[in-house]
N, C-alpha and C. Protein backbone atom coordinates (compact mmCIF):
# COMPACT_ATOMS: atom_id res chain seq x y z
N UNK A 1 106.50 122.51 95.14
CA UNK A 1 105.11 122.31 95.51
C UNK A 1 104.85 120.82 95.70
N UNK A 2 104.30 120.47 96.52
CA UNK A 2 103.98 118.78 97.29
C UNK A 2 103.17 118.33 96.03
N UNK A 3 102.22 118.69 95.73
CA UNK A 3 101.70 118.02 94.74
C UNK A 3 102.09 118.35 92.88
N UNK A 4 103.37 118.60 92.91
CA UNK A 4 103.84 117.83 91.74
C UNK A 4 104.92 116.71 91.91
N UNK A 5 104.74 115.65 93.08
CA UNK A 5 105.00 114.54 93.25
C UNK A 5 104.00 113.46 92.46
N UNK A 6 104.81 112.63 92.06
CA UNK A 6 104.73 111.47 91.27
C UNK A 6 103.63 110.54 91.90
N UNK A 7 102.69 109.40 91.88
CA UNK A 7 102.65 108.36 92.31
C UNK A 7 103.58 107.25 92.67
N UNK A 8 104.25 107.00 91.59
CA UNK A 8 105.61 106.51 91.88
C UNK A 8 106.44 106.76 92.76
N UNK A 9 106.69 107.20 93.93
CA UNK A 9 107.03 107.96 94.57
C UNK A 9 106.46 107.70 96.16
N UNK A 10 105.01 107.54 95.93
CA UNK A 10 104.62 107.09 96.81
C UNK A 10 103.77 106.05 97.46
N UNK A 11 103.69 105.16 96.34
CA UNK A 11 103.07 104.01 96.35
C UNK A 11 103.59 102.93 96.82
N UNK A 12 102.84 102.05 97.39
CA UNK A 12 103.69 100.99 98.46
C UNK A 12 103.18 99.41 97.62
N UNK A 13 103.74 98.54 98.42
CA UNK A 13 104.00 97.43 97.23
C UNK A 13 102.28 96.24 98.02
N UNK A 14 100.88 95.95 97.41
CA UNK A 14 100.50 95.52 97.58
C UNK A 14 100.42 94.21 98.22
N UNK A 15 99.57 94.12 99.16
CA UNK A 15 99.39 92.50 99.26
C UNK A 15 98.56 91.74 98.38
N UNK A 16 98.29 91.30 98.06
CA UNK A 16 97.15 90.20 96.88
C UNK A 16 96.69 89.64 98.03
N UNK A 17 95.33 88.97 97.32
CA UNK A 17 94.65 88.40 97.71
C UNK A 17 93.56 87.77 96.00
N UNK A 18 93.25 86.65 96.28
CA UNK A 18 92.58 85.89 94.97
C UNK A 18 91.14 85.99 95.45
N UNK A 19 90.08 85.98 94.67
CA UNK A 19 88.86 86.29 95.11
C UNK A 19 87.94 84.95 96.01
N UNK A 20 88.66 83.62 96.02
CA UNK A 20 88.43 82.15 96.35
C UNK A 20 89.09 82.28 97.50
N UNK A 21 89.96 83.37 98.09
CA UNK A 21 91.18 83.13 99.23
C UNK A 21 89.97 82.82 99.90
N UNK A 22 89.96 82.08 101.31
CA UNK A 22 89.00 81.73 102.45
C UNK A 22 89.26 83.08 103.78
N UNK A 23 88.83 83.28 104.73
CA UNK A 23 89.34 83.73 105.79
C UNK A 23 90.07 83.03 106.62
N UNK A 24 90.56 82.29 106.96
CA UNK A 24 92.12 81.70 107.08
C UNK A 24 92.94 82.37 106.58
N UNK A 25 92.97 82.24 105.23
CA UNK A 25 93.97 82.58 104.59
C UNK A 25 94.78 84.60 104.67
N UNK A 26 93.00 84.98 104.61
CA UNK A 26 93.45 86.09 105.05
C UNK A 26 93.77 87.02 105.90
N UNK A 27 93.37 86.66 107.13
CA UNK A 27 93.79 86.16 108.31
C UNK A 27 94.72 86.20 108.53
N UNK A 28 95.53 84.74 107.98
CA UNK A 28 96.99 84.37 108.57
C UNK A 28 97.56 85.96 107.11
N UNK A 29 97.54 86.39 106.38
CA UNK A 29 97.97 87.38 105.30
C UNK A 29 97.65 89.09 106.43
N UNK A 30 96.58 88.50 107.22
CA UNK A 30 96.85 90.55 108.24
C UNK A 30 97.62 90.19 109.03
N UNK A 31 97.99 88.66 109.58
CA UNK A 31 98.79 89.03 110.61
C UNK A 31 100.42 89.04 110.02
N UNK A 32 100.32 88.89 109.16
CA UNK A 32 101.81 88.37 108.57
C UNK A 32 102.32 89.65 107.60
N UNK A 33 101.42 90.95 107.68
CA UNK A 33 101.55 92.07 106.99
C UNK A 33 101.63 93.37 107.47
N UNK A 34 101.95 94.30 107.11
CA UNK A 34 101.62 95.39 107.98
C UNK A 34 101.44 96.23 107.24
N UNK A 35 99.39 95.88 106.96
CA UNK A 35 98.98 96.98 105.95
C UNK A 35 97.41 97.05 106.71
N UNK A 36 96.55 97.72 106.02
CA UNK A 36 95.43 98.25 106.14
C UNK A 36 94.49 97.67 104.95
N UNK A 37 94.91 97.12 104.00
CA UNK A 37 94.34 97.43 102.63
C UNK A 37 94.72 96.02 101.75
N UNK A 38 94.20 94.82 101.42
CA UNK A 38 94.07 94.15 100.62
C UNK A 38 93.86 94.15 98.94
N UNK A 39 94.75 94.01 98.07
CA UNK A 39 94.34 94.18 96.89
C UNK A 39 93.62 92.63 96.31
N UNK A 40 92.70 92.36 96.02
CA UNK A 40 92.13 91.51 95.55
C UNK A 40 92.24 91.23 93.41
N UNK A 41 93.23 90.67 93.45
CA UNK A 41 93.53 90.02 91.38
C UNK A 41 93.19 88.57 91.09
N UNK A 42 92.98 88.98 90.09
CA UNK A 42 92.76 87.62 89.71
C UNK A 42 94.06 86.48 89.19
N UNK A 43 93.37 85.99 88.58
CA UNK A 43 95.24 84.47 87.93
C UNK A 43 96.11 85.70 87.61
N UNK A 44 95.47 86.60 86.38
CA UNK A 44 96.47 86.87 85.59
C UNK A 44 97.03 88.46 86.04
N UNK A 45 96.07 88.69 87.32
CA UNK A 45 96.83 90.33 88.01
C UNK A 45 96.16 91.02 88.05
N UNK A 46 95.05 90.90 87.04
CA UNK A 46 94.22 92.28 86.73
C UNK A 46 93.17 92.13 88.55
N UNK A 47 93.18 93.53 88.59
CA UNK A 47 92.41 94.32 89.59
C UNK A 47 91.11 93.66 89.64
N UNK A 48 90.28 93.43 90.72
CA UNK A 48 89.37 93.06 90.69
C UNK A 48 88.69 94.02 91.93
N UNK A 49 89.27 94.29 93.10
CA UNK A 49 88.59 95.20 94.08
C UNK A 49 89.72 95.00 95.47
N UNK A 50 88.90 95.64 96.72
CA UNK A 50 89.95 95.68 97.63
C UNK A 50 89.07 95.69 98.79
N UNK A 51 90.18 94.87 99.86
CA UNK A 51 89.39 94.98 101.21
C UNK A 51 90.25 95.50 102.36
N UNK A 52 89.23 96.32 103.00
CA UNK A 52 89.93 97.09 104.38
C UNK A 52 89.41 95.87 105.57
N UNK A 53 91.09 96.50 106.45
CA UNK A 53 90.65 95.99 107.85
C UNK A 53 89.14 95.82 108.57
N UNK A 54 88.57 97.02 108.13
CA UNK A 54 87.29 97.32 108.61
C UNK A 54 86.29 96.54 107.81
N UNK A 55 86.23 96.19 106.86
CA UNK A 55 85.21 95.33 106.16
C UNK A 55 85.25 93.78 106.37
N UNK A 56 86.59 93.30 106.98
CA UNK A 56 86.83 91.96 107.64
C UNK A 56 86.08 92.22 109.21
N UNK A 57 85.92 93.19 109.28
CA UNK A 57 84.93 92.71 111.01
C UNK A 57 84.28 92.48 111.28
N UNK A 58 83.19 92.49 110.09
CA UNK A 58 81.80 91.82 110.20
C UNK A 58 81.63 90.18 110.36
N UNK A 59 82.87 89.53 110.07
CA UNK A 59 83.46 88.13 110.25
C UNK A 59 83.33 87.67 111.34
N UNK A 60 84.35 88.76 112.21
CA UNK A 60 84.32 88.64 113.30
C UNK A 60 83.79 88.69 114.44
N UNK A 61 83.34 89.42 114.48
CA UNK A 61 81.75 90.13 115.59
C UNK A 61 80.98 89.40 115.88
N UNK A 62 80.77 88.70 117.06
CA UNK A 62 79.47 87.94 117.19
C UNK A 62 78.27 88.33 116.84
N UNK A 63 77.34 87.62 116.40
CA UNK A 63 75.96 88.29 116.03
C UNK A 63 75.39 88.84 116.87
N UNK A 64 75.82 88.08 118.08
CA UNK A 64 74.70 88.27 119.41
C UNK A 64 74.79 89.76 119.93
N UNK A 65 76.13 90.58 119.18
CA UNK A 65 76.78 91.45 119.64
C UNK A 65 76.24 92.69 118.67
N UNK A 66 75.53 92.50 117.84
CA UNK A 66 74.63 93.48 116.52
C UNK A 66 73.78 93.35 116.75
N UNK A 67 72.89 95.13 116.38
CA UNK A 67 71.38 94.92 116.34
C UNK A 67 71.16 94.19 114.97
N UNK A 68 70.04 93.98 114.93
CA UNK A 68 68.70 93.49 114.19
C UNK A 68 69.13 93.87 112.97
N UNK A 69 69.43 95.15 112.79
CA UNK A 69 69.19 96.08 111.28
C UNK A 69 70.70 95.96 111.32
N UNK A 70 71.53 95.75 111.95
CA UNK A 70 72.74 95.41 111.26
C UNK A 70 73.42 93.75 110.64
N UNK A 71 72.41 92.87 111.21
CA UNK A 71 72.43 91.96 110.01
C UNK A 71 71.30 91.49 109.30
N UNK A 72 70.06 92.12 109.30
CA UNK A 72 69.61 91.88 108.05
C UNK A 72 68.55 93.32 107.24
N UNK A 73 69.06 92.75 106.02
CA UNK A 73 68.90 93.67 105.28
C UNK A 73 67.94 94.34 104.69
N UNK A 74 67.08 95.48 103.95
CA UNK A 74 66.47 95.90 103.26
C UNK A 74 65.26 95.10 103.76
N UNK A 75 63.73 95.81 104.55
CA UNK A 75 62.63 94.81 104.35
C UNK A 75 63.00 93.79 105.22
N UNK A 76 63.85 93.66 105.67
CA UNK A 76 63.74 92.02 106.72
C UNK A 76 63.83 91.17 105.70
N UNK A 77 64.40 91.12 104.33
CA UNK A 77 64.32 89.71 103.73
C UNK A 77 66.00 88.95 103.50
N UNK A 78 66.91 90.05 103.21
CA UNK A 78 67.96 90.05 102.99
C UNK A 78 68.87 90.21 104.10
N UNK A 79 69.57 89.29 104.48
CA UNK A 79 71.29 89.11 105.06
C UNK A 79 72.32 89.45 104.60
N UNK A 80 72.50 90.76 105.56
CA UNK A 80 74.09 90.98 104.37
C UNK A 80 75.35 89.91 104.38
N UNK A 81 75.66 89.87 102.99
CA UNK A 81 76.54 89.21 102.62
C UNK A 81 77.82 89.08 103.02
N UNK A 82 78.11 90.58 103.65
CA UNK A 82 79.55 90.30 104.02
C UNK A 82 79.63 89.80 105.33
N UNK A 83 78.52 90.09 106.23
CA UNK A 83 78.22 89.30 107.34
C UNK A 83 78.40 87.44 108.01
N UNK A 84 78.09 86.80 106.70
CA UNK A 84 78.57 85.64 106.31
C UNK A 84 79.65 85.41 105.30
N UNK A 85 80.28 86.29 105.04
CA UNK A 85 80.90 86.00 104.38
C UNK A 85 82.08 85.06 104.61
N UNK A 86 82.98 84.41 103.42
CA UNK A 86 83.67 83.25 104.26
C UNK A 86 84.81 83.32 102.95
N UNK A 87 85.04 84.26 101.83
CA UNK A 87 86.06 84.19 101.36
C UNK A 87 86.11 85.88 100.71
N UNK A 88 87.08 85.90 99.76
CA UNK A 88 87.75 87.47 99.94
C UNK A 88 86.69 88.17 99.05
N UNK A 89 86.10 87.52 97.82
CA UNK A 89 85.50 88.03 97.27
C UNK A 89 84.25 88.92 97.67
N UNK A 90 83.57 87.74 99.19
CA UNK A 90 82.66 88.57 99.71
C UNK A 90 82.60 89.40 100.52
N UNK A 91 84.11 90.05 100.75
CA UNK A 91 84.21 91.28 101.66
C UNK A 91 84.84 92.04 100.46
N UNK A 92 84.93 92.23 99.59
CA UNK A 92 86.00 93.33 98.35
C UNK A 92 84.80 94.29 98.21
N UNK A 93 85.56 95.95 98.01
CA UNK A 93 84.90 96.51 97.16
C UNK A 93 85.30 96.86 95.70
N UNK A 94 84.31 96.75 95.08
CA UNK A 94 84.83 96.74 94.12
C UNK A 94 84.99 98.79 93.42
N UNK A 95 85.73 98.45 92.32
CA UNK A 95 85.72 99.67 91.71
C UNK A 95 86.58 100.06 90.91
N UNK A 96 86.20 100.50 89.39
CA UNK A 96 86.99 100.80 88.64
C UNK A 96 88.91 101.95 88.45
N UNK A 97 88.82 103.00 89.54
CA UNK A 97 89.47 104.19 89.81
C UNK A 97 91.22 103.30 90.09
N UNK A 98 91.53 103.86 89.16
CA UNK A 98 93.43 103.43 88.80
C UNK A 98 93.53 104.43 88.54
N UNK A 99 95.48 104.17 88.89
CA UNK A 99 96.57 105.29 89.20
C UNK A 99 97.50 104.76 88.04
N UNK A 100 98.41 105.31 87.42
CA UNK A 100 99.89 105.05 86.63
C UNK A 100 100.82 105.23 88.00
N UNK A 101 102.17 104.62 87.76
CA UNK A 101 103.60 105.56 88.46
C UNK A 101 103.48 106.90 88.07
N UNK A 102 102.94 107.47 87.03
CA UNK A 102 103.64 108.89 86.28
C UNK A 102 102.72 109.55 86.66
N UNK A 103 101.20 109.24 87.46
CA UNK A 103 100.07 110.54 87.58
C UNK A 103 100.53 111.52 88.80
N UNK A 104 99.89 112.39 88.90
CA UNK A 104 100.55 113.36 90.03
C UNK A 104 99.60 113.23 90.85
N UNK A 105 100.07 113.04 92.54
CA UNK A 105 99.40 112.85 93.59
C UNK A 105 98.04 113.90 93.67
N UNK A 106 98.16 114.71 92.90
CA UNK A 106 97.02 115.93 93.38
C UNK A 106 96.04 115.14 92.32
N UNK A 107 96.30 114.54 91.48
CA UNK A 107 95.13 114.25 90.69
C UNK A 107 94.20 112.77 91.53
N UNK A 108 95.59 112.02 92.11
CA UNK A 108 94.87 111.03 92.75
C UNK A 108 94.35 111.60 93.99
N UNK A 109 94.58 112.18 94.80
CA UNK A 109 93.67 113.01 96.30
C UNK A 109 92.66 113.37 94.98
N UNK A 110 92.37 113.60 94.55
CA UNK A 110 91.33 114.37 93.64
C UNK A 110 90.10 113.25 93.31
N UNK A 111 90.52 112.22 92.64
CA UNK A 111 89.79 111.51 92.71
C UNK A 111 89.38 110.32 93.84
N UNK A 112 89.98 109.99 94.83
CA UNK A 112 90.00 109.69 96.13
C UNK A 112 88.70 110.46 96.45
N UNK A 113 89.13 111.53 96.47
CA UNK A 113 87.94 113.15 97.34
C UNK A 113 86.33 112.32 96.74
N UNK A 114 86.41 112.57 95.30
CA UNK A 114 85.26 112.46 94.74
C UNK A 114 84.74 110.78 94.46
N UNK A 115 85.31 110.00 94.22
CA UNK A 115 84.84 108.60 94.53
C UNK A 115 84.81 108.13 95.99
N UNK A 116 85.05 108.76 97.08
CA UNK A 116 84.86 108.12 98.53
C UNK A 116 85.51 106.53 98.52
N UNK A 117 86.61 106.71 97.92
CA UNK A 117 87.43 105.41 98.16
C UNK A 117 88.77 105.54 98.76
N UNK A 118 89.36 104.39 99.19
CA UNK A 118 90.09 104.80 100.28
C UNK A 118 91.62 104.10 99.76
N UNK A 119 91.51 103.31 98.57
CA UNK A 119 92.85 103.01 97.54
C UNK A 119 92.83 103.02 96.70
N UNK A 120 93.68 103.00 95.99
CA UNK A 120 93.72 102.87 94.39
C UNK A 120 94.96 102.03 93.88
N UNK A 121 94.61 101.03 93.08
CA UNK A 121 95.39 100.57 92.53
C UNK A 121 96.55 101.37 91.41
N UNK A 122 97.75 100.86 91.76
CA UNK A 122 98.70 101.80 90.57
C UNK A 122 98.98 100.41 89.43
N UNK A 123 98.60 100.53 88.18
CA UNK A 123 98.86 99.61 87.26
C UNK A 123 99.70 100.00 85.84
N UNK A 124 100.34 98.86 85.69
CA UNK A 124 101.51 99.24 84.97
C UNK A 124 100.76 97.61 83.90
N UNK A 125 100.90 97.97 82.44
CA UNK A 125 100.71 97.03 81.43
C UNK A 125 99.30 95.82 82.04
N UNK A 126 98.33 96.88 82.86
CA UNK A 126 97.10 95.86 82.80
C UNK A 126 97.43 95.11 83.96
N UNK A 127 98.81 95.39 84.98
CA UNK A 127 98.91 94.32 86.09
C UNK A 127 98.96 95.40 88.07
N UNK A 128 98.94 94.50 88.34
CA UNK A 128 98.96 95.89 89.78
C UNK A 128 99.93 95.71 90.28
N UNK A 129 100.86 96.53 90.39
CA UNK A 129 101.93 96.61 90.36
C UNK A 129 102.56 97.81 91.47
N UNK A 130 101.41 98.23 92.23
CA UNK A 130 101.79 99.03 93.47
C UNK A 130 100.44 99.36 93.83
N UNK A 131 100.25 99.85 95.12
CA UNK A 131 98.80 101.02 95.78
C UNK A 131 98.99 102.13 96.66
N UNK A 132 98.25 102.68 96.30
CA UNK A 132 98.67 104.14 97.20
C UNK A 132 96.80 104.41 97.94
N UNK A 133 97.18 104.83 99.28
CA UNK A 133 96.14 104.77 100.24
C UNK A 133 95.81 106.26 100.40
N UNK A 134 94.84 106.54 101.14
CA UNK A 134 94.71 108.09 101.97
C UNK A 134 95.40 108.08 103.20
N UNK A 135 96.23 106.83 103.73
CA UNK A 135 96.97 106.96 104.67
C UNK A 135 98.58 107.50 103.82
N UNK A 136 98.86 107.27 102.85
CA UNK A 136 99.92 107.39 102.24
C UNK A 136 99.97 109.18 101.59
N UNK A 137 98.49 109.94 101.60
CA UNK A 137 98.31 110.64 100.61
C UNK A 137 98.38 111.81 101.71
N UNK A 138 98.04 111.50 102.86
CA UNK A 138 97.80 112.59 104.03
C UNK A 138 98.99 112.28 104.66
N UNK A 139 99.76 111.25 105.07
CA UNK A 139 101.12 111.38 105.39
C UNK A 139 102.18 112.46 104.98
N UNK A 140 102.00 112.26 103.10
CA UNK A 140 102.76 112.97 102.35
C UNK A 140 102.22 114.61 102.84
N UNK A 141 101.00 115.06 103.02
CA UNK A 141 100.34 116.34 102.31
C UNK A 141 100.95 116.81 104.06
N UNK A 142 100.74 116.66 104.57
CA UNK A 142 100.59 116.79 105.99
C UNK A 142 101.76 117.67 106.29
């Protein structure tokens, strides 16, 4: 049965990213990678959040090229943040939901399903130490 496969098994080896990285940096880190998915740690490893391809485009996009209500926010008072944003921290999402090597893929699609997130960190002794995607999870199931 497919889902008494491991995480371990199918988890792929993160890129990092520090929450101070600039866009340069990460930038020159998509073109120099071939992933979808940024893990964002801090000095000492621990998880802090993650950024998709898709949440770096608001960087990019000319303004002139968005309506009104897509850069500013709530009430007309607020600018979203990731809109200006200019280092990694202000495009991450954040979120608590970790994997072991030893959990079984059906439990992570499981919680994937129900948190509407699209990675999960796999951590080993408090450090991140692999990630497994819904590109990795529907590859396998498929």
């Amino acid at each position: 049965m497919y889902f008494m496969v491991l995480v371990k098994s199918l988890m792929r080896k993160p890129v990092f990213l520090y929450p101070d990285d600039d866009l340069k940096k990460i930038s020159s880190k998509l073109r120099q990678s071939d992933v979808d998915v940024f893990v964002v740690i801090n000095k000492k490893g621990k998880f802090l959040g993650e950024i998709h391809e898709m949440d770096l485009l608001s960087a990019v996009i000319p303004e002139r090229n968005l309506s009104s209500e897509e850069v500013i926010g709530i009430l007309g008072f607020g600018i979203k943040k990731k809109f200006f944003g200019k280092k990694a921290k202000d495009f991450m999402k954040k979120h608590n939901v970790i994997a072991s090597p030893g959990d079984k893929v059906e439990d992570i699609a499981v919680k994937m399903y129900r948190e509407e997130i699209k990675c999960i960190p796999v951590i080993v002794k408090d450090k991140v130490r692999g990630v497994i995607t819904i590109g990795e999870l529907v590859r396998h199931l498929a």
